[in-house]
Protein backbone atom coordinates (compact mmCIF):
# COMPACT_ATOMS: atom_id res chain seq x y z
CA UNK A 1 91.54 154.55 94.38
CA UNK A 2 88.07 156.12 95.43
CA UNK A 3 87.47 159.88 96.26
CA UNK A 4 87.01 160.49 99.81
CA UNK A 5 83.91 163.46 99.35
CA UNK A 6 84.05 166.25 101.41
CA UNK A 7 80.09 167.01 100.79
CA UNK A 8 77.03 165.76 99.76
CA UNK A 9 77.04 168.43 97.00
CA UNK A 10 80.81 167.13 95.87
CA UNK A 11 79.03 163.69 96.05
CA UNK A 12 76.23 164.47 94.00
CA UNK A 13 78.24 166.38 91.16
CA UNK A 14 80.52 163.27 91.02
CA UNK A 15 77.52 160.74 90.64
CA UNK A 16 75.58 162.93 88.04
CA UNK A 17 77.59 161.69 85.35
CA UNK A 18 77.56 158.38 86.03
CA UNK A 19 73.69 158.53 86.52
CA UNK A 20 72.97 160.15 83.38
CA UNK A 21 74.83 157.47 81.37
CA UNK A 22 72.30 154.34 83.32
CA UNK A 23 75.49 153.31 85.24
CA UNK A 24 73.93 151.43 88.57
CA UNK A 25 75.46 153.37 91.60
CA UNK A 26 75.98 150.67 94.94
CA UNK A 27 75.86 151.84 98.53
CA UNK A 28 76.85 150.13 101.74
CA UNK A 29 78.08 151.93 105.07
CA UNK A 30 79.41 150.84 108.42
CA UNK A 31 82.27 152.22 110.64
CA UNK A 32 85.32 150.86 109.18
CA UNK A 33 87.16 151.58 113.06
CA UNK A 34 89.45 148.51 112.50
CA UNK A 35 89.62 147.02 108.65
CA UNK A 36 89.19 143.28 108.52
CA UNK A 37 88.93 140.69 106.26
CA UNK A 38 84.86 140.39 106.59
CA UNK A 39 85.05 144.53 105.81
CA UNK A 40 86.80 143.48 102.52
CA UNK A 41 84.78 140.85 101.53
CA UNK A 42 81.65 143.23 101.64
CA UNK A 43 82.87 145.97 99.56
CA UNK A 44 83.81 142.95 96.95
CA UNK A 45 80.16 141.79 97.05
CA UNK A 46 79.16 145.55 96.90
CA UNK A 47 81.01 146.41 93.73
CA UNK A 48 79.78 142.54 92.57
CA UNK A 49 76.04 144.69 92.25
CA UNK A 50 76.85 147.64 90.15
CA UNK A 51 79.26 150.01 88.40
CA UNK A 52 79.62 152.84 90.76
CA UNK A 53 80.52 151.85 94.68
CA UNK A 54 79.37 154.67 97.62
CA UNK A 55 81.03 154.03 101.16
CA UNK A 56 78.82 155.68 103.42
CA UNK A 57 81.51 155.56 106.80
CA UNK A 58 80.27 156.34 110.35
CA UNK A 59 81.71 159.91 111.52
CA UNK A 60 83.53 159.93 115.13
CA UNK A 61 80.07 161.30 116.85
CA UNK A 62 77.92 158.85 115.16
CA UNK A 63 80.19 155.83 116.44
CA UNK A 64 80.11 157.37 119.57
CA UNK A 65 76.63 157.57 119.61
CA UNK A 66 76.59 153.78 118.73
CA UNK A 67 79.23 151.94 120.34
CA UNK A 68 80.02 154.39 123.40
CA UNK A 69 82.77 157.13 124.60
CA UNK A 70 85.80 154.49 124.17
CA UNK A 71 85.02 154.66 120.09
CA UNK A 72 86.20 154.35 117.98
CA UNK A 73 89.61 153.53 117.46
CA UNK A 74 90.95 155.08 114.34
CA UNK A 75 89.05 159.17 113.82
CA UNK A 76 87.28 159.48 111.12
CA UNK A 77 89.35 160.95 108.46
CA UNK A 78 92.12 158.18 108.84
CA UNK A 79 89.17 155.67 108.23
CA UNK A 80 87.51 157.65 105.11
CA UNK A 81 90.81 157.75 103.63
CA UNK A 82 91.83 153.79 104.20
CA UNK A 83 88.57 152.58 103.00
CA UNK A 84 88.43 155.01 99.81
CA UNK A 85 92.08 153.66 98.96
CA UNK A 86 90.49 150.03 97.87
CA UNK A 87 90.43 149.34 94.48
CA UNK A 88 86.86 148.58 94.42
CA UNK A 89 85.55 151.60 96.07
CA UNK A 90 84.70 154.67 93.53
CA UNK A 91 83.41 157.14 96.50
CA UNK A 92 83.49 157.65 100.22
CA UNK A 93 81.59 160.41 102.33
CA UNK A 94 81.11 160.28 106.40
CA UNK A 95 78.08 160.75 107.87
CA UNK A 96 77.17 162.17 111.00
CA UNK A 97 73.55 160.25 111.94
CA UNK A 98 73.69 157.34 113.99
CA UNK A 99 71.76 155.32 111.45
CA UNK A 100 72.83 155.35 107.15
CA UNK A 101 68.91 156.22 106.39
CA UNK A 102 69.85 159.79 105.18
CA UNK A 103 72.70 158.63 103.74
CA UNK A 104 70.94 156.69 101.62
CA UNK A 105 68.01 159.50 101.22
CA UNK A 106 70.85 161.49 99.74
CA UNK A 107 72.81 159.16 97.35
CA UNK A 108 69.18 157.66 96.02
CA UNK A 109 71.32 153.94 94.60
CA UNK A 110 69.82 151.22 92.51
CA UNK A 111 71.24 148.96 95.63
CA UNK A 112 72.08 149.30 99.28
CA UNK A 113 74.31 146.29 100.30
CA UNK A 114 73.68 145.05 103.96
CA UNK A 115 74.27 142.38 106.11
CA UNK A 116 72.20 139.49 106.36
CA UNK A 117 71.40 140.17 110.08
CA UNK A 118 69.71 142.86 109.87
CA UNK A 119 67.40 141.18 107.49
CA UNK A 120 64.99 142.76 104.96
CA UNK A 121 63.44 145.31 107.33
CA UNK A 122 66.54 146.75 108.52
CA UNK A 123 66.28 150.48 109.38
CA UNK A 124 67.15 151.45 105.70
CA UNK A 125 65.05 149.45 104.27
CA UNK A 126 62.45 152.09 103.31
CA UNK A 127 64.81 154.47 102.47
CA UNK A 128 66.12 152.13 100.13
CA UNK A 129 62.56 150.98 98.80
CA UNK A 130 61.80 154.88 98.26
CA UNK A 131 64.49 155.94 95.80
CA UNK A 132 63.50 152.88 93.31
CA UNK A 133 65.94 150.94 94.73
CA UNK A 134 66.62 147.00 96.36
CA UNK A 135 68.53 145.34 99.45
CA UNK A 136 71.35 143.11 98.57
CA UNK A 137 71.84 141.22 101.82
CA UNK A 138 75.53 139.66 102.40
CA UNK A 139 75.28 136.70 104.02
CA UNK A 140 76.47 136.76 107.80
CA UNK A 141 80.35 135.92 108.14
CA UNK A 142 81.44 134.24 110.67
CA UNK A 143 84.18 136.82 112.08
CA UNK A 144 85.20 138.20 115.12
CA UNK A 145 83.61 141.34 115.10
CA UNK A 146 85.69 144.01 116.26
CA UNK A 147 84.01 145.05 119.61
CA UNK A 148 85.22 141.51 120.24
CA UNK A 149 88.82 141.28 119.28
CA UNK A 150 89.33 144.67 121.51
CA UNK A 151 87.49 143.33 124.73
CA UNK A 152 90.04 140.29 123.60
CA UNK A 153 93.11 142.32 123.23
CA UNK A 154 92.12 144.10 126.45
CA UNK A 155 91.68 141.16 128.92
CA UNK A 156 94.69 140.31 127.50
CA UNK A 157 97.53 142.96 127.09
């Protein structure tokens, strides 16, 4: 079970260790409102492309920000705490920013997983490129994303 990191300074003084000893610390974000099985089979490939595993999760504001006042679903602590209870997850820490380029910024990993959709330019990419690291793009699943199962579930209650 991964630690769900109240700070970026808690963050930091758990990585340390594991940086110091040339383990390869992984990073991938997103909102985690409703787990499904594409959500799983990322953080597999994540952990696939290092040691260490860094959820970056969406706070309430941010998903706000992004996907409007009716988001998201689950608040953010409920969704922090589900994610960091997967096996394959070492850390978890919620971000505020609508985007994961500080996120990144501040963890500094070897590799940022992605989705294939947003391609090798995506918004973190420089971020990414900065701290010495790569992109590992997942390709695109072919899933119901969850914006769609709830306009689903609402035209049809």
């Amino acid at each position: 079970m991964g630690v769900l990191c109240q700070s970026n300074e808690e963050l930091q003084a758990l990585l340390d260790p594991h940086r110091q000893t040339g383990r390869k610390i992984v990073t991938t974000n997103g909102c985690f409102d409703i787990i499904n099985l594409a959500h799983v089979r990322m953080l597999r490939l994540a952990k696939s492309q290092g040691d260490i595993l860094v959820v970056g999760i969406n706070s309430d504001a941010s998903i706000r920000a992004l996907k409007g006042p009716t988001r998201p679903i689950r608040p953010q602590e409920e969704r922090a705490e589900i994610v960091a209870s997967f096996d394959m997850v070492d850390f978890t820490i919620l971000f505020d920013e609508r985007d994961c380029t500080d996120f990144v910024l501040r963890v500094r990993p070897n590799v940022h997983v992605n989705d294939a959709s947003y391609g090798e330019n995506c918004v973190e990419s420089e971020a990414v490129r900065s701290c010495g690291g790569r992109l590992f793009l997942v390709p695109k699943m072919e899933w119901e994303s969850n914006s769609q199962l709830l306009d689903r579930i609402r035209k049809n209650p």
